[in-house]
C-alpha atoms as a PDB file:
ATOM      1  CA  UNK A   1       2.495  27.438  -0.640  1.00  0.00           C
ATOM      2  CA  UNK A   2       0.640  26.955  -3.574  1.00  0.00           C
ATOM      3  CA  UNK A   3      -2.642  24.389  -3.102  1.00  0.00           C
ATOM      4  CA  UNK A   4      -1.324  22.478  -6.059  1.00  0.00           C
ATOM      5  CA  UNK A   5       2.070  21.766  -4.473  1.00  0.00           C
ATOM      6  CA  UNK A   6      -0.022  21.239  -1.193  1.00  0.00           C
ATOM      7  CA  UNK A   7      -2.069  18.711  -3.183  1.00  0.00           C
ATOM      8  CA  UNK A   8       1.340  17.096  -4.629  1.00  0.00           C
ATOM      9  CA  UNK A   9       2.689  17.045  -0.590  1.00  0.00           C
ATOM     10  CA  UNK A  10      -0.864  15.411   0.363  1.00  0.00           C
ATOM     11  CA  UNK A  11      -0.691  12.849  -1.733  1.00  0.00           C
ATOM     12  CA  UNK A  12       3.128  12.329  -0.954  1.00  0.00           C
ATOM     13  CA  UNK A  13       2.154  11.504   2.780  1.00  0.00           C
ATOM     14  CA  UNK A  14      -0.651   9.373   1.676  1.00  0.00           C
ATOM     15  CA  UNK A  15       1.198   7.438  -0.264  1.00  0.00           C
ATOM     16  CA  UNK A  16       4.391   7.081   1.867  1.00  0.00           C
ATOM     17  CA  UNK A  17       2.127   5.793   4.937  1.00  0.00           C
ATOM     18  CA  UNK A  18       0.385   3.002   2.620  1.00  0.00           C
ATOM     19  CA  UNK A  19       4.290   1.857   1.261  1.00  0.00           C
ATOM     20  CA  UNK A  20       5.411   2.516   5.034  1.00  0.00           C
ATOM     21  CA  UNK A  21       2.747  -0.074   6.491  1.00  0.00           C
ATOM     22  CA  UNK A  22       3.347  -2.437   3.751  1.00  0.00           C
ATOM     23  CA  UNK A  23       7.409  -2.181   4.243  1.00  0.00           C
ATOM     24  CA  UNK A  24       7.056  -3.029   8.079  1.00  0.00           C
ATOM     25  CA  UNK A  25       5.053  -6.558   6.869  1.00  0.00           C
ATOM     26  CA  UNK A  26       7.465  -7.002   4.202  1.00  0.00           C
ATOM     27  CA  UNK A  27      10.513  -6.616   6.893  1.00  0.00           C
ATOM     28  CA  UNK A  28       8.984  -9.385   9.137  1.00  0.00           C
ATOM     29  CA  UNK A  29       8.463 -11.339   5.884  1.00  0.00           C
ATOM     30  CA  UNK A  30      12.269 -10.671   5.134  1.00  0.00           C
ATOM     31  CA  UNK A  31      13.831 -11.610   8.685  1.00  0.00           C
ATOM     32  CA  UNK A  32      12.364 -14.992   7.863  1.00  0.00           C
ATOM     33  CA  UNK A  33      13.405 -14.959   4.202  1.00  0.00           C
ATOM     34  CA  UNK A  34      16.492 -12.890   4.488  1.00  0.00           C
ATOM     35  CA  UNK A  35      17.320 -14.290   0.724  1.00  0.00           C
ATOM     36  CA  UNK A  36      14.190 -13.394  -0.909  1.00  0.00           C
ATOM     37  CA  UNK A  37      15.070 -11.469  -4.247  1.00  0.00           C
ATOM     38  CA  UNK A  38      11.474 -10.253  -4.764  1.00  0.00           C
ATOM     39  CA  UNK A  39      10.980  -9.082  -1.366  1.00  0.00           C
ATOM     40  CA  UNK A  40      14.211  -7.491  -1.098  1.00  0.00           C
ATOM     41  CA  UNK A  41      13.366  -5.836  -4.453  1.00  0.00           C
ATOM     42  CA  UNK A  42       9.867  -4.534  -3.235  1.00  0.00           C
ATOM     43  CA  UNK A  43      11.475  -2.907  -0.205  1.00  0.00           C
ATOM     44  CA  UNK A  44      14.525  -1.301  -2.235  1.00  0.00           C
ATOM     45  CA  UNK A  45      11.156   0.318  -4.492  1.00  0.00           C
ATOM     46  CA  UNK A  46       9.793   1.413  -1.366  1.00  0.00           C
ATOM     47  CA  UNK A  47      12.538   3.613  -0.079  1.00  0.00           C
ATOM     48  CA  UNK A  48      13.240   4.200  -3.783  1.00  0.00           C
ATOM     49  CA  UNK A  49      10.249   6.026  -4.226  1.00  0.00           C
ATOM     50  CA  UNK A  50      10.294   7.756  -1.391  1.00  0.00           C
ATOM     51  CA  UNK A  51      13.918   9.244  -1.722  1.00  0.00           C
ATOM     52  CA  UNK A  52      12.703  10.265  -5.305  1.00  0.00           C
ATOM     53  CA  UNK A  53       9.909  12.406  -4.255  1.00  0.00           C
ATOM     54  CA  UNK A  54      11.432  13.733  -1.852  1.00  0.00           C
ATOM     55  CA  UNK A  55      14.369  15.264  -3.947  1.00  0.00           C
ATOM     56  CA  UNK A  56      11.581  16.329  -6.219  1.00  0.00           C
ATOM     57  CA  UNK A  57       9.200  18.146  -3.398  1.00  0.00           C
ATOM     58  CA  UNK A  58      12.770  19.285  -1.876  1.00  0.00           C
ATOM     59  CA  UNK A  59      13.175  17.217   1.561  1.00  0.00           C
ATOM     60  CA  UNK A  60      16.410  16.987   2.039  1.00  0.00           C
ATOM     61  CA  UNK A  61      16.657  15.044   5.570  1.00  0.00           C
ATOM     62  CA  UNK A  62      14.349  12.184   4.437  1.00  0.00           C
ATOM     63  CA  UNK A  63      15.965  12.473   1.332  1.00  0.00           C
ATOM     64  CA  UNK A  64      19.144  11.956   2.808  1.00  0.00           C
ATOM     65  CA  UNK A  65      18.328   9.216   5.124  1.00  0.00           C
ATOM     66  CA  UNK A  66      16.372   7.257   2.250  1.00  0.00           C
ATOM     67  CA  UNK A  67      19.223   7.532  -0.470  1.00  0.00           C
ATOM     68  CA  UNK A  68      22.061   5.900   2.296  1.00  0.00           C
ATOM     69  CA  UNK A  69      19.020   3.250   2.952  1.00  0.00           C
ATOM     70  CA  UNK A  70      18.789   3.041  -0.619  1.00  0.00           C
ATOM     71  CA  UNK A  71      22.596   1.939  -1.241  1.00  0.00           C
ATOM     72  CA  UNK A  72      22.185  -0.680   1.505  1.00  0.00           C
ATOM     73  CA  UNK A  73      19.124  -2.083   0.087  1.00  0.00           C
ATOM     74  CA  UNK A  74      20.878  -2.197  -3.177  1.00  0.00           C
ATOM     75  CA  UNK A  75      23.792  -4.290  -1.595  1.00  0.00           C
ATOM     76  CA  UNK A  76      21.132  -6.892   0.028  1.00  0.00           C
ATOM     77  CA  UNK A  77      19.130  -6.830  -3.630  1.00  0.00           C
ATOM     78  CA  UNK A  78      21.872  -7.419  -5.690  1.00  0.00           C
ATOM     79  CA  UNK A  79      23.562 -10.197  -3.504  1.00  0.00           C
ATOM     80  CA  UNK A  80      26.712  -7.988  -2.731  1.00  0.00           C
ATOM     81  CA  UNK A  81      25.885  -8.587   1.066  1.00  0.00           C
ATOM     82  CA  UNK A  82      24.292 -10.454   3.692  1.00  0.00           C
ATOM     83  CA  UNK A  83      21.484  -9.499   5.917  1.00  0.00           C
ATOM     84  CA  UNK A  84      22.191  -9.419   9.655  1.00  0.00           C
ATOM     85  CA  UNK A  85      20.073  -8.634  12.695  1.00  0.00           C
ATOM     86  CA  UNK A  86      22.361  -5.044  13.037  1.00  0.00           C
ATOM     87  CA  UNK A  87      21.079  -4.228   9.279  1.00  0.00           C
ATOM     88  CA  UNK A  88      17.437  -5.329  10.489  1.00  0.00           C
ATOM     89  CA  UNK A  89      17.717  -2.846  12.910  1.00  0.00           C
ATOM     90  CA  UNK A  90      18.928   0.260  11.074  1.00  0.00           C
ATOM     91  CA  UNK A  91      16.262  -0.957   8.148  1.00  0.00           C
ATOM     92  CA  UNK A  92      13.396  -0.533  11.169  1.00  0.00           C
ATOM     93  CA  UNK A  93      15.032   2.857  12.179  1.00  0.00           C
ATOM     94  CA  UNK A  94      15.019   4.235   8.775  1.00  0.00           C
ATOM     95  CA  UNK A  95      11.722   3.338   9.096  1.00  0.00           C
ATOM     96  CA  UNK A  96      10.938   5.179  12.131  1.00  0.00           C
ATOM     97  CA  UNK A  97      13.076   8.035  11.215  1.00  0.00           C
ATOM     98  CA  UNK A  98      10.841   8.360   8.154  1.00  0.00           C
ATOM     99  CA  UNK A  99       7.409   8.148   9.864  1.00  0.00           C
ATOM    100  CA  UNK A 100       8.781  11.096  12.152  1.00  0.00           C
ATOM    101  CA  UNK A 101       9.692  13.217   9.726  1.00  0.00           C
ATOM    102  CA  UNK A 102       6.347  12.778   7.586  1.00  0.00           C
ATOM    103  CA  UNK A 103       4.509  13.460  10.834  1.00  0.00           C
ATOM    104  CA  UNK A 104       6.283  16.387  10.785  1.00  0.00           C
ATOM    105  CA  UNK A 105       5.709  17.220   7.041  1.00  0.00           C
ATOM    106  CA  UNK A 106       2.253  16.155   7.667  1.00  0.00           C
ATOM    107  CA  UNK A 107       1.888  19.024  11.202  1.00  0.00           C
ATOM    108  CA  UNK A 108       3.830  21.744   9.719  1.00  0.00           C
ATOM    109  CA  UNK A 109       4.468  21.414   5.896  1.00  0.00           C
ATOM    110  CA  UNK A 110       8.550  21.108   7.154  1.00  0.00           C
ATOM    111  CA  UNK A 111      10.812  18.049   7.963  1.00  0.00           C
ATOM    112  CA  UNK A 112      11.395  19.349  11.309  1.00  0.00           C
ATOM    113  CA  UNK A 113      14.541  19.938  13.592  1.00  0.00           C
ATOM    114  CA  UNK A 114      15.586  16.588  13.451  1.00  0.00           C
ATOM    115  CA  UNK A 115      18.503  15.498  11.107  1.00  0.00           C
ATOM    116  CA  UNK A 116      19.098  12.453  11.686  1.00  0.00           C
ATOM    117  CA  UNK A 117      22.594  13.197  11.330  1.00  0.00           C
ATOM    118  CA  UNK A 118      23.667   9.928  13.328  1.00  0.00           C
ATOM    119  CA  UNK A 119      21.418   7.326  11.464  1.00  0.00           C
ATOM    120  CA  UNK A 120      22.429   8.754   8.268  1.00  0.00           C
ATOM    121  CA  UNK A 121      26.009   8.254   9.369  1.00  0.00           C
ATOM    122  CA  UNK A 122      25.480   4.611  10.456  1.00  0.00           C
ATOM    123  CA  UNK A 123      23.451   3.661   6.993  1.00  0.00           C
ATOM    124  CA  UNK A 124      26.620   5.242   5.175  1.00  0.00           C
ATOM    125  CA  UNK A 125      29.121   3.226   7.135  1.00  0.00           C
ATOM    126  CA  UNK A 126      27.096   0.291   6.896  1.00  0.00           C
ATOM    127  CA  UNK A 127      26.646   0.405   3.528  1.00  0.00           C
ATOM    128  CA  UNK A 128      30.815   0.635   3.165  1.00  0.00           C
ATOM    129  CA  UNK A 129      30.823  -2.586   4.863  1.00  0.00           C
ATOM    130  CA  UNK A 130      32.075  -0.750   8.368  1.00  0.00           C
ATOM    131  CA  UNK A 131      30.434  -2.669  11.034  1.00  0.00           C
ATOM    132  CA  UNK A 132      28.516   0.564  13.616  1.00  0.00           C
ATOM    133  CA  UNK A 133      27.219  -0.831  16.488  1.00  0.00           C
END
């Protein structure tokens, strides 16, 4: 791999761990304030960002997960839908399903086996309105 890409892929995880830290205050800040516009707005950006880098450094798992967290996010922004403690939840395990896979990026320059097939699945239905357990 070039060292410019590896530069570009640096600064990715860098930059994903300082949004990542701030997300998990702004999610305990949001399970008090499940209404708050500009908090729901910074966290949409958050995963925003994320899912756009990704597609541009070509990560297709945590691009995956972060564009069905995306269209939830969207639906909580926007009004279209409620927050719940189940849509807590999967927020927090996108969460953790992205620090995994940047650990990953971060050890081997890869996403790693993991798929996250099932929590991609879940954030899909949920964001259909189709209640997962």
């Amino acid at each position: 791999m070039p060292e410019h890409d590896q530069d570009v892929i640096r600064e990715f995880l860098v930059e994903s761990h300082e949004n990542l830290s701030r997300l998990d205050q702004e999610l305990v800040e949001l399970e008090k304030r499940p209404k708050d516009a500009a908090l729901l707005a910074s966290i949409f950006r958050t995963i925003h960002t994320i899912k756009g880098t990704c597609g541009f450094l070509g990560f297709t798992t945590l691009e995956a997960i972060t564009h069905q967290a995306e269209t939830l996010l969207s639906q909580l922004r926007d009004g279209e839908r409620d927050l719940n403690p189940a849509l807590v939840s999967l927020i927090l395990e996108t969460v953790d399903a992205t620090r995994k896979v940047l650990a990953a990026i971060e050890a081997s320059g890869e996403e790693g086996e993991s798929r996250f097939a099932d929590l991609t699945e879940r954030l899909r239905a949920a964001a259909q309105g189709v209640e997962t357990s």
